[in-house]
C-alpha atoms as a PDB file:
ATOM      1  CA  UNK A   1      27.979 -68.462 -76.931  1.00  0.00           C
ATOM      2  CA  UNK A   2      24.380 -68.452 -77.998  1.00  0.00           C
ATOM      3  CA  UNK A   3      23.906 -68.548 -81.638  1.00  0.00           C
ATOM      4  CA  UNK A   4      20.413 -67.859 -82.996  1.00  0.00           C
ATOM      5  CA  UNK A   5      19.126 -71.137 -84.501  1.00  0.00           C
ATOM      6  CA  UNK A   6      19.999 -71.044 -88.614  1.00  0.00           C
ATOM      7  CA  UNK A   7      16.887 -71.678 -91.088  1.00  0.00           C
ATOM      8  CA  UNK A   8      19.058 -73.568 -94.115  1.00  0.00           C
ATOM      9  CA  UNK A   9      17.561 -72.357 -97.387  1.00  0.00           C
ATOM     10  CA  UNK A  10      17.202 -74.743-100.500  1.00  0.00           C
ATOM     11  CA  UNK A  11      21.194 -74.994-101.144  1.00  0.00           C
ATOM     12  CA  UNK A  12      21.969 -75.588 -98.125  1.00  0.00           C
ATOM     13  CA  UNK A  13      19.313 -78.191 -97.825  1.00  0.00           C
ATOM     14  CA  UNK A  14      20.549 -79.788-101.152  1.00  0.00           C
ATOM     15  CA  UNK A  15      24.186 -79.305 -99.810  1.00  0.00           C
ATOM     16  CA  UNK A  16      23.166 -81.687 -97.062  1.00  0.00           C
ATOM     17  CA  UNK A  17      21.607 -83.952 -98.835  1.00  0.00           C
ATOM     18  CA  UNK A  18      24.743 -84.437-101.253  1.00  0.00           C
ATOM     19  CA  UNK A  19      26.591 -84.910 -97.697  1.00  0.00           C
ATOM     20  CA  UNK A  20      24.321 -87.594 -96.441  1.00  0.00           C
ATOM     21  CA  UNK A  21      24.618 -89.854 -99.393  1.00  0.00           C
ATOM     22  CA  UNK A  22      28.090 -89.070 -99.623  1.00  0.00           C
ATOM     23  CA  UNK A  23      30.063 -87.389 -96.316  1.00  0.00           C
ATOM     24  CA  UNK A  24      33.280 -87.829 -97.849  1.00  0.00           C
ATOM     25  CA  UNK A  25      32.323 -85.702-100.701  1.00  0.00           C
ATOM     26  CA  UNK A  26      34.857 -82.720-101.795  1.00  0.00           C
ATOM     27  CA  UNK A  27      34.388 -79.297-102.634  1.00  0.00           C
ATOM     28  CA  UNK A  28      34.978 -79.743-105.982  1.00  0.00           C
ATOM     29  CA  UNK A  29      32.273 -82.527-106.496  1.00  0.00           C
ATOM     30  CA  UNK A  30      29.655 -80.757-104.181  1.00  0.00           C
ATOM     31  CA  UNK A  31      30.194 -77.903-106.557  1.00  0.00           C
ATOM     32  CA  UNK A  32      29.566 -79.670-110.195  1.00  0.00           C
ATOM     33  CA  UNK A  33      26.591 -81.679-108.355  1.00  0.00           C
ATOM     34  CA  UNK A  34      24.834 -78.352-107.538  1.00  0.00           C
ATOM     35  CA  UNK A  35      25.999 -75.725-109.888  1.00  0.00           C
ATOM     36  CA  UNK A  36      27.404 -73.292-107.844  1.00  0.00           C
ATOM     37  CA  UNK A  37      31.298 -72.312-107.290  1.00  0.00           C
ATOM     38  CA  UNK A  38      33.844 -74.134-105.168  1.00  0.00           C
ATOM     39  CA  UNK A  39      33.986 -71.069-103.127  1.00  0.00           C
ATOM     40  CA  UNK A  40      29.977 -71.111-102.181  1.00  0.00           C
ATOM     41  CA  UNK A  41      29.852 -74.418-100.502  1.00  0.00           C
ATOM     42  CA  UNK A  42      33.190 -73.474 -98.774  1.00  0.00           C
ATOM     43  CA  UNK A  43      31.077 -70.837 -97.544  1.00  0.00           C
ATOM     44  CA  UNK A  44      27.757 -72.648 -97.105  1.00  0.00           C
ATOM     45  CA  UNK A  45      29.142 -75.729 -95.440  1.00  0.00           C
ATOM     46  CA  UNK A  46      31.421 -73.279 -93.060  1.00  0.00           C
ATOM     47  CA  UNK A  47      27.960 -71.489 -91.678  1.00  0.00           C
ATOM     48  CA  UNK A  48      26.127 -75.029 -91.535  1.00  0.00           C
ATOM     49  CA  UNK A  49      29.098 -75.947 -88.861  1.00  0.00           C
ATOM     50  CA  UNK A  50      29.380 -72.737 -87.011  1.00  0.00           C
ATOM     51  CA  UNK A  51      25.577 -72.545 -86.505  1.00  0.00           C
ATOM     52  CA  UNK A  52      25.317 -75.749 -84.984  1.00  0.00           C
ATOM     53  CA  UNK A  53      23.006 -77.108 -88.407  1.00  0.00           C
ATOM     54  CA  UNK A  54      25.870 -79.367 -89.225  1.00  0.00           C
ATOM     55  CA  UNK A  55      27.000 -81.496 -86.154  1.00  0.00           C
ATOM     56  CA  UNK A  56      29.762 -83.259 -87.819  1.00  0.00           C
ATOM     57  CA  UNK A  57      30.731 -85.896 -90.271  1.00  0.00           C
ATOM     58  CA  UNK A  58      29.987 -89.575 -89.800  1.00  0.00           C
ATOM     59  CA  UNK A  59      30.449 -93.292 -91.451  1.00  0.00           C
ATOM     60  CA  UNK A  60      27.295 -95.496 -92.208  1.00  0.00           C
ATOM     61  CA  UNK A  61      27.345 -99.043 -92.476  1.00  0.00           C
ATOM     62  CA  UNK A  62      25.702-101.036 -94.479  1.00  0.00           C
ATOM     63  CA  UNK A  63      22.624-103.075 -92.181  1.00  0.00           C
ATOM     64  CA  UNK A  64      24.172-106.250 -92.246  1.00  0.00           C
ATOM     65  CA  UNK A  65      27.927-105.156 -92.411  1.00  0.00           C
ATOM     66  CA  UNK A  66      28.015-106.438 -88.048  1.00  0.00           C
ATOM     67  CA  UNK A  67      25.123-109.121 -87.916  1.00  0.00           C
ATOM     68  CA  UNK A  68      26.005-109.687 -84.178  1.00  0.00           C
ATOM     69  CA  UNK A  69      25.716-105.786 -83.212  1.00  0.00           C
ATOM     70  CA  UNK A  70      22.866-105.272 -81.024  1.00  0.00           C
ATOM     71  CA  UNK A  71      19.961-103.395 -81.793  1.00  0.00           C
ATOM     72  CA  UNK A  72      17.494-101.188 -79.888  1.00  0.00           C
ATOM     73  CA  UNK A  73      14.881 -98.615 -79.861  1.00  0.00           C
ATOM     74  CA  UNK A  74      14.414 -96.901 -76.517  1.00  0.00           C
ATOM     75  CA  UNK A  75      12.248 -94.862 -74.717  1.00  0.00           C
ATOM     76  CA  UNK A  76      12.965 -91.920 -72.282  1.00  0.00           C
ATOM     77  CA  UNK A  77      10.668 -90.136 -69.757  1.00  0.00           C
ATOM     78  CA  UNK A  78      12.341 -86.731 -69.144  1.00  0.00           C
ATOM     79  CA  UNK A  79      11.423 -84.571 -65.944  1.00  0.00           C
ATOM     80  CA  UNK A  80      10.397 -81.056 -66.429  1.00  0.00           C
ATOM     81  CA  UNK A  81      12.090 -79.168 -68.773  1.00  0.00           C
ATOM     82  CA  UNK A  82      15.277 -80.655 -69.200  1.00  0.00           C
ATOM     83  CA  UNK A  83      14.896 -82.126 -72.565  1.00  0.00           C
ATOM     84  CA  UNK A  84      17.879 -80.114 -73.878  1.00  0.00           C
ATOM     85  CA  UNK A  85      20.096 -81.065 -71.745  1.00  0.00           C
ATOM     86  CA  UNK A  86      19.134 -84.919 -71.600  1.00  0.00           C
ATOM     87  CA  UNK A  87      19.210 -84.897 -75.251  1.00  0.00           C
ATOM     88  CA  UNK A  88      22.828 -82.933 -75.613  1.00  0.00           C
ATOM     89  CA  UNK A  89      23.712 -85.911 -73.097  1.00  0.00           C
ATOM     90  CA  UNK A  90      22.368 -88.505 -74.996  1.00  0.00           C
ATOM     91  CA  UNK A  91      23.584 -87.045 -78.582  1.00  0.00           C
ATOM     92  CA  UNK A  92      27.215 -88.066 -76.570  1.00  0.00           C
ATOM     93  CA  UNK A  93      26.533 -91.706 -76.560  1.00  0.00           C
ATOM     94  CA  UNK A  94      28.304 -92.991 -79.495  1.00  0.00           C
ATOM     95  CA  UNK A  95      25.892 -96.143 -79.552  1.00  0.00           C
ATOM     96  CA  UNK A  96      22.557 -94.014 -80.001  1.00  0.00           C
ATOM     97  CA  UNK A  97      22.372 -93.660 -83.960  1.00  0.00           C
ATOM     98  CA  UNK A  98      19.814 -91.636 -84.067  1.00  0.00           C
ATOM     99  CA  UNK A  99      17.633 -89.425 -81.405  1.00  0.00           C
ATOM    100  CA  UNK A 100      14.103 -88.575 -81.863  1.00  0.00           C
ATOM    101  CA  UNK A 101      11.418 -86.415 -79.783  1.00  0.00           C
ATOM    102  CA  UNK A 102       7.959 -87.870 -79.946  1.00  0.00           C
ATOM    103  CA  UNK A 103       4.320 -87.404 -78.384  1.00  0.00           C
ATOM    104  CA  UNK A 104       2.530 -89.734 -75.759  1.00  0.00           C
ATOM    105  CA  UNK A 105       3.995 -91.232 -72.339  1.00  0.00           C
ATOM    106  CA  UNK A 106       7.813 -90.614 -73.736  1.00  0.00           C
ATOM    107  CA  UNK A 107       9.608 -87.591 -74.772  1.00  0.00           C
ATOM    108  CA  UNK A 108      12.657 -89.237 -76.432  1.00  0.00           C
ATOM    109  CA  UNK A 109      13.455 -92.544 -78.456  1.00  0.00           C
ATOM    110  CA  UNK A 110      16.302 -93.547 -79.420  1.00  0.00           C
ATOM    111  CA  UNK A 111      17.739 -96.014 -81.817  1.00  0.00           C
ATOM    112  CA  UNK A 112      20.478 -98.093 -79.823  1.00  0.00           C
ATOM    113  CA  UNK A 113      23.524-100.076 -82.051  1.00  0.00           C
ATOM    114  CA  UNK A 114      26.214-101.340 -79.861  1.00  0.00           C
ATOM    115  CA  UNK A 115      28.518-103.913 -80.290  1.00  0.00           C
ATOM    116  CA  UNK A 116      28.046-106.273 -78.141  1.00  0.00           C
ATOM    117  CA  UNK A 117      25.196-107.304 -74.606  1.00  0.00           C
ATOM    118  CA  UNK A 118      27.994-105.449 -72.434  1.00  0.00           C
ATOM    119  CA  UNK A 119      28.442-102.467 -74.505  1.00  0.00           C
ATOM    120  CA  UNK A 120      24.440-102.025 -74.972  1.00  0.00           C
ATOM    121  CA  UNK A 121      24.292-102.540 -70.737  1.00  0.00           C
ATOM    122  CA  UNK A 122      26.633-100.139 -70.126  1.00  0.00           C
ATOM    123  CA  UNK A 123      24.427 -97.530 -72.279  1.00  0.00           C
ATOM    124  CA  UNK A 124      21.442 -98.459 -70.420  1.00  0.00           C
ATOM    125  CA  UNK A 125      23.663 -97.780 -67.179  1.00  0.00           C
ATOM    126  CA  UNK A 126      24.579 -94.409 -68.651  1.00  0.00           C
ATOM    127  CA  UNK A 127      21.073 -93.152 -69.756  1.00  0.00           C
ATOM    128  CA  UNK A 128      20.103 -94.004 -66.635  1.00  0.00           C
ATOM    129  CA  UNK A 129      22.535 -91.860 -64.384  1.00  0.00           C
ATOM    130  CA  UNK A 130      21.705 -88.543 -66.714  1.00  0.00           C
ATOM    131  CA  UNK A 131      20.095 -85.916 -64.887  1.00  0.00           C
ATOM    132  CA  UNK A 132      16.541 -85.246 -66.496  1.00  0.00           C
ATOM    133  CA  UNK A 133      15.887 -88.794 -67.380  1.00  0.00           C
ATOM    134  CA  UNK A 134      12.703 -90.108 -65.556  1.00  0.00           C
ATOM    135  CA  UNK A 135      12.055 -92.997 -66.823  1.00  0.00           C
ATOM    136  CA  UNK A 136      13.196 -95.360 -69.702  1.00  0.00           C
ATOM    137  CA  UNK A 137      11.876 -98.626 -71.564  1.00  0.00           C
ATOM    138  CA  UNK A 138      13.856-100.558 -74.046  1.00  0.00           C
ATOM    139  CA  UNK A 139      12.361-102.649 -77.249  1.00  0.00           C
ATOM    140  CA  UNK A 140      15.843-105.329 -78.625  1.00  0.00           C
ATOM    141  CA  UNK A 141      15.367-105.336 -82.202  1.00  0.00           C
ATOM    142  CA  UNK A 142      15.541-109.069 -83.002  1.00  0.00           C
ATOM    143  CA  UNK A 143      15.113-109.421 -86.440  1.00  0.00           C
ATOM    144  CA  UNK A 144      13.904-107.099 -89.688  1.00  0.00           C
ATOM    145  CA  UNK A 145      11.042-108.612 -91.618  1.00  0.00           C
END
């Protein structure tokens, strides 16, 4: 199914915002917070999801909630023009937190959190077996300053 890619206006934009600082939010609170019925976001946040705008619903953690969870920012090369499908590939990785495209040498970086030196190898392992991926470099975050 190919869906035409949504343009969120300013509720919708506002409705996400509400969601990012708060997920777990209900209808009823999303509603009072932006002055429209129950009914509208039901609406709004329906089309977000069916469009594709609103991938799902997530948990954040405080920074220092798992001091021994490894950190990384990485760096992927992608051949030709396969950047959508290395980047739905990479979207599946539950350890990259965030995905990013950028200008220069690499196409893609991505911010790594897994749990432990195995877990973050086995990403590496997997980034590296995705068709489309040329070429990766990897930064461990050691400290924030």
């Amino acid at each position: 199914m190919n869906i035409a890619k949504y343009a969120p206006d300013d509720l919708d934009r506002r409705i996400i915002a509400h969601l990012r600082a708060d997920g777990r939010a209900s209808l009823s609170k999303l509603s009072d917070a932006l002055g429209v019925a129950r009914g509208t976001v039901q609406n709004r946040l329906d089309r977000l999801i069916e469009t594709g705008t609103l991938l799902g619903f997530t948990v954040r953690v405080r920074e220092d909630y798992d001091v021994n969870a490894v950190r990384a920012v990485m760096m992927v090369e992608v051949v030709g023009k396969s950047t959508t499908q290395v980047i739905r590939k990479l979207r599946g990785l539950t350890e990259i937190s965030a995905l990013h495209t950028t200008n220069g040498n690499w196409d893609l970086v991505a911010d790594i959190r897994a749990a432990s030196l195995a877990d973050f190898d086995r990403v590496l392992c997997e980034v590296r077996m995705i068709d489309g991926v040329a070429n990766s470099e990897t930064s461990l975050l050691l400290s924030s300053v």
